[in-house]
N, C-alpha and C. Protein backbone atom coordinates (compact mmCIF):
# COMPACT_ATOMS: atom_id res chain seq x y z
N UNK A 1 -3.08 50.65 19.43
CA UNK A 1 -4.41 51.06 19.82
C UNK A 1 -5.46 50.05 19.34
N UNK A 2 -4.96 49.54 18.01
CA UNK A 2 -6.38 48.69 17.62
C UNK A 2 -6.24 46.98 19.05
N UNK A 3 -5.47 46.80 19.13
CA UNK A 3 -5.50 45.66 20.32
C UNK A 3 -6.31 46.46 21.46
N UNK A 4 -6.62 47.67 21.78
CA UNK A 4 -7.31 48.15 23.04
C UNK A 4 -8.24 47.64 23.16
N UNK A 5 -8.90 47.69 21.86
CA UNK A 5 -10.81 47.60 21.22
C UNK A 5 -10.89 46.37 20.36
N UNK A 6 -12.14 45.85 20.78
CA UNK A 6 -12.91 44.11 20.11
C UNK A 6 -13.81 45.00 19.44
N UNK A 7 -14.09 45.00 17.84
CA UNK A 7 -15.09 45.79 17.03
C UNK A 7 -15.65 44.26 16.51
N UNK A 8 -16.87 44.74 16.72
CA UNK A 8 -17.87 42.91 15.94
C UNK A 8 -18.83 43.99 15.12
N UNK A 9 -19.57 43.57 14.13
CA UNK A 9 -21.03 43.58 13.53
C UNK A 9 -22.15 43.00 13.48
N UNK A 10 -21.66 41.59 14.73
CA UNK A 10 -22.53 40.36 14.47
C UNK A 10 -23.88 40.98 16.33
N UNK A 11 -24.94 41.45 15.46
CA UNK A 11 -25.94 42.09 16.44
C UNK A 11 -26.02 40.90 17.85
N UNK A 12 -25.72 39.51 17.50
CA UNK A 12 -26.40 39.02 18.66
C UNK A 12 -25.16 39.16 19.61
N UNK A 13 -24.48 38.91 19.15
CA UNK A 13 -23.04 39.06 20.27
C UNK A 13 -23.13 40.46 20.84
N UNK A 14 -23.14 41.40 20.07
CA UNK A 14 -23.42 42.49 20.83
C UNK A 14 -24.17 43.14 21.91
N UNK A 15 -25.68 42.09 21.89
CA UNK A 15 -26.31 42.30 22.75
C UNK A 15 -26.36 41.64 23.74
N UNK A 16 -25.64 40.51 24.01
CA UNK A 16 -24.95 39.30 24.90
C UNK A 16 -23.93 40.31 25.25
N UNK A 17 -22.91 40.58 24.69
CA UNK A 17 -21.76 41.42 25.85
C UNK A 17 -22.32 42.49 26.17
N UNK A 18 -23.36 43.39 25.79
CA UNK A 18 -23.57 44.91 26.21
C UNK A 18 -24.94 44.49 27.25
N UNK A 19 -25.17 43.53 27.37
CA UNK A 19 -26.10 42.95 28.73
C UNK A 19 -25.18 43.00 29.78
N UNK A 20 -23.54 42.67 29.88
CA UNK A 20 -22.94 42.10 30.97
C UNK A 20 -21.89 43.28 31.28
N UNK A 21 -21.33 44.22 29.94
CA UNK A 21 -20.58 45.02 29.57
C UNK A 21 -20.65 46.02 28.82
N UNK A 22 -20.82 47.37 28.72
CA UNK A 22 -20.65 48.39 27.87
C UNK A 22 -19.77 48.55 26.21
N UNK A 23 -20.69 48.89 25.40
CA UNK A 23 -19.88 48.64 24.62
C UNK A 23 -19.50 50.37 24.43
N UNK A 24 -18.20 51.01 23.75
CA UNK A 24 -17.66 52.35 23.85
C UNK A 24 -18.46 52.75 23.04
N UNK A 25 -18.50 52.66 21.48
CA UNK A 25 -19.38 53.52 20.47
C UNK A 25 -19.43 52.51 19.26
N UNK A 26 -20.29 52.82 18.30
CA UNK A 26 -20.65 52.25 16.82
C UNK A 26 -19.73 52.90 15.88
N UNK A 27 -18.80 52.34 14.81
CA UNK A 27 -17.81 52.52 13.76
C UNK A 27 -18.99 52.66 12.72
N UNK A 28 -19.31 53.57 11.62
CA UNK A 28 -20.45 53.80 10.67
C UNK A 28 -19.59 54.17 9.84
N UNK A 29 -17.91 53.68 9.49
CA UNK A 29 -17.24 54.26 8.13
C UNK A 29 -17.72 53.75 7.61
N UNK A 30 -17.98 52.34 7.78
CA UNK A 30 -18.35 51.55 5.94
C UNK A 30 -19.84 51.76 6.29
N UNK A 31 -20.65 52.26 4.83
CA UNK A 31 -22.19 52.58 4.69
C UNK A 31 -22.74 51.12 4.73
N UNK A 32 -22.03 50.01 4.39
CA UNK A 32 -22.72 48.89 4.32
C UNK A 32 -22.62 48.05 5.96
N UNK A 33 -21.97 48.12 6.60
CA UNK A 33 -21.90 47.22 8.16
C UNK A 33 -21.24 48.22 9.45
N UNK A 34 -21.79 48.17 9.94
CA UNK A 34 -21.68 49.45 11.30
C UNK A 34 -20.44 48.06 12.21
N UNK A 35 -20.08 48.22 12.98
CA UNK A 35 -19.28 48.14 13.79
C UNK A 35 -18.85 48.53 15.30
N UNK A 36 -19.53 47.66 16.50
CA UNK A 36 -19.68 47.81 17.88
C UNK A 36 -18.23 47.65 18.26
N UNK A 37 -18.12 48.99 19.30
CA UNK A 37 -16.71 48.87 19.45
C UNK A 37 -16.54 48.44 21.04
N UNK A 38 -15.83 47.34 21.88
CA UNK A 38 -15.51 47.08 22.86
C UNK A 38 -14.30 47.30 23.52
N UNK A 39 -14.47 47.86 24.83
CA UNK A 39 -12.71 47.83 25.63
C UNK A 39 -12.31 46.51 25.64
N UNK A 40 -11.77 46.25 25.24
CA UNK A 40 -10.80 45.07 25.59
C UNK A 40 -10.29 44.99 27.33
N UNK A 41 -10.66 43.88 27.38
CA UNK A 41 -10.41 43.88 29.33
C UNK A 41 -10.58 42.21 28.99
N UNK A 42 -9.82 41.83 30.33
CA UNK A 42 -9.69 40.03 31.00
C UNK A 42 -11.36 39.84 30.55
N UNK A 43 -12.40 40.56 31.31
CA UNK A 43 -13.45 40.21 32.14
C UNK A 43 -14.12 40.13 30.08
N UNK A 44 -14.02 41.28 29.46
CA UNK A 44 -14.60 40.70 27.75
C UNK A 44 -14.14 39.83 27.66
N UNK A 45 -12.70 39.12 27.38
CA UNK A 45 -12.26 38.07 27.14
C UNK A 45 -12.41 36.95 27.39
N UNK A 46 -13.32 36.60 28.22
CA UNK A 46 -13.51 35.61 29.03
C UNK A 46 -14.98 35.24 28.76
N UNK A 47 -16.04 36.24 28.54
CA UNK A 47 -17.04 36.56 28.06
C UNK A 47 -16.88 36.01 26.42
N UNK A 48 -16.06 36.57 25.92
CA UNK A 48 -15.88 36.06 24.50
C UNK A 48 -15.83 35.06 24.49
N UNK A 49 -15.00 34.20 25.03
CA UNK A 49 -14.69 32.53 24.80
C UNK A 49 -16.35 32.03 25.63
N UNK A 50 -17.11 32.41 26.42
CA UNK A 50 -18.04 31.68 27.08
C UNK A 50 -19.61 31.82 25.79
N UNK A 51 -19.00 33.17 25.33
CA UNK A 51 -20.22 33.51 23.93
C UNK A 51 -19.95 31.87 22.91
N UNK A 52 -18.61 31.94 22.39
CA UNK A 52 -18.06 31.29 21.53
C UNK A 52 -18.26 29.45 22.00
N UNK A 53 -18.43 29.28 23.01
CA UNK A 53 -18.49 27.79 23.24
C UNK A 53 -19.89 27.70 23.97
N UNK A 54 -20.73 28.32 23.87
CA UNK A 54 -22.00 28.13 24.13
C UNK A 54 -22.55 27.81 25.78
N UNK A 55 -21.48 28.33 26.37
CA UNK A 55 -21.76 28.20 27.50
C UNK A 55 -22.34 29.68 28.12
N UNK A 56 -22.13 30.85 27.74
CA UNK A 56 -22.21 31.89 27.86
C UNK A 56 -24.11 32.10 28.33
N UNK A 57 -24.61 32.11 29.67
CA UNK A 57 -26.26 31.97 29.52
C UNK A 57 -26.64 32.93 30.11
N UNK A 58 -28.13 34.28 29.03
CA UNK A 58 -28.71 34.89 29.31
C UNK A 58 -30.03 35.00 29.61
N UNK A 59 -30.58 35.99 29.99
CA UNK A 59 -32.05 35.89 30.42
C UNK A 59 -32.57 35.88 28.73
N UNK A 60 -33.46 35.11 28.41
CA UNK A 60 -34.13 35.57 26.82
C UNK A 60 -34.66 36.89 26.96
N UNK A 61 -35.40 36.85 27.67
CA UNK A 61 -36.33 38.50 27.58
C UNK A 61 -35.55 39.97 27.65
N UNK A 62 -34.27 39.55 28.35
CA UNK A 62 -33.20 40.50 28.71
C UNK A 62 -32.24 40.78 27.20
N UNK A 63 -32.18 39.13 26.66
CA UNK A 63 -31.54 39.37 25.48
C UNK A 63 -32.40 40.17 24.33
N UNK A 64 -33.75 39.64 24.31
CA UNK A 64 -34.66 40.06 23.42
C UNK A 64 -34.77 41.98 23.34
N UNK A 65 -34.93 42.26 24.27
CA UNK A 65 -34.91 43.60 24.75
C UNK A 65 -33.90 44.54 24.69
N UNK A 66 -32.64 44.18 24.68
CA UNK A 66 -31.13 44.80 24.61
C UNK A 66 -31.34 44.49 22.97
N UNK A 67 -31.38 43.28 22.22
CA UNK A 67 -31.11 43.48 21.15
C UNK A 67 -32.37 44.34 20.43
N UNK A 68 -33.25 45.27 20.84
CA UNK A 68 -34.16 46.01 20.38
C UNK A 68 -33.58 47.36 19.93
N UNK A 69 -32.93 47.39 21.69
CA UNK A 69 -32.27 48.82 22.11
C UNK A 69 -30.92 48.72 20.93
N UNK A 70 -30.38 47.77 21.11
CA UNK A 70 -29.23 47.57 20.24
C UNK A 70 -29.77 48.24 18.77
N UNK A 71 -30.61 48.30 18.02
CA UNK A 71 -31.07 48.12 16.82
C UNK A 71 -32.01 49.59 16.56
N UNK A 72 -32.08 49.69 17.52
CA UNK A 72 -32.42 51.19 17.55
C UNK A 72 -31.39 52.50 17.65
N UNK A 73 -30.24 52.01 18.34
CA UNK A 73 -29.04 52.80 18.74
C UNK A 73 -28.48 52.77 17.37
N UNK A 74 -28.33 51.51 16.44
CA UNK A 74 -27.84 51.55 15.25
C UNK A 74 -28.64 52.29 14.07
N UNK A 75 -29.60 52.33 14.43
CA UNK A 75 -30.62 52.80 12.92
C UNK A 75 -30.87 54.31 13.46
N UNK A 76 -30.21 54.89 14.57
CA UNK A 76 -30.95 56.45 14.96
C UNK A 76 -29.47 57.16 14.21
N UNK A 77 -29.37 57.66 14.14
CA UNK A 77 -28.09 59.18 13.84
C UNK A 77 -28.28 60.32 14.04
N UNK A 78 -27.46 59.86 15.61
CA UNK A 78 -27.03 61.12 16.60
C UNK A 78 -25.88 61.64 16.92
């Protein structure tokens, strides 16, 4: 099961794949670093390597804005 799901903490990546892709839910066991959880699919994977070599290109304002929402989804508890 853990190969199903890509879990990151790193906010900007998160808001780069959850612009293009859904991420499932936030991991909040450890009190110190939350944890975005992703399906694992071809189409993330591919996304991952394009994040990772800097080729990966978003709108700024689109990124700016998701990573708001991103940061709000993390700091609410619902």
């Amino acid at each position: 099961m853990e190969n199903e799901y890509f879990k990151t903490s790193d906010l900007a990546l998160t808001a780069t794949l959850s612009l293009l892709t859904p991420f499932e839910s936030i991991d909040r066991t450890n009190p110190h670093k939350a944890e975005f959880i992703f399906k694992r699919t071809p189409e993330l994977e591919k996304l991952l390597k394009k994040f990772w070599s800097n080729s990966l290109k978003v709108e700024p304002l689109a990124f700016f804005n998701q990573l708001k929402a991103i940061k709000t989804r993390l700091y609410s508890r619902d």
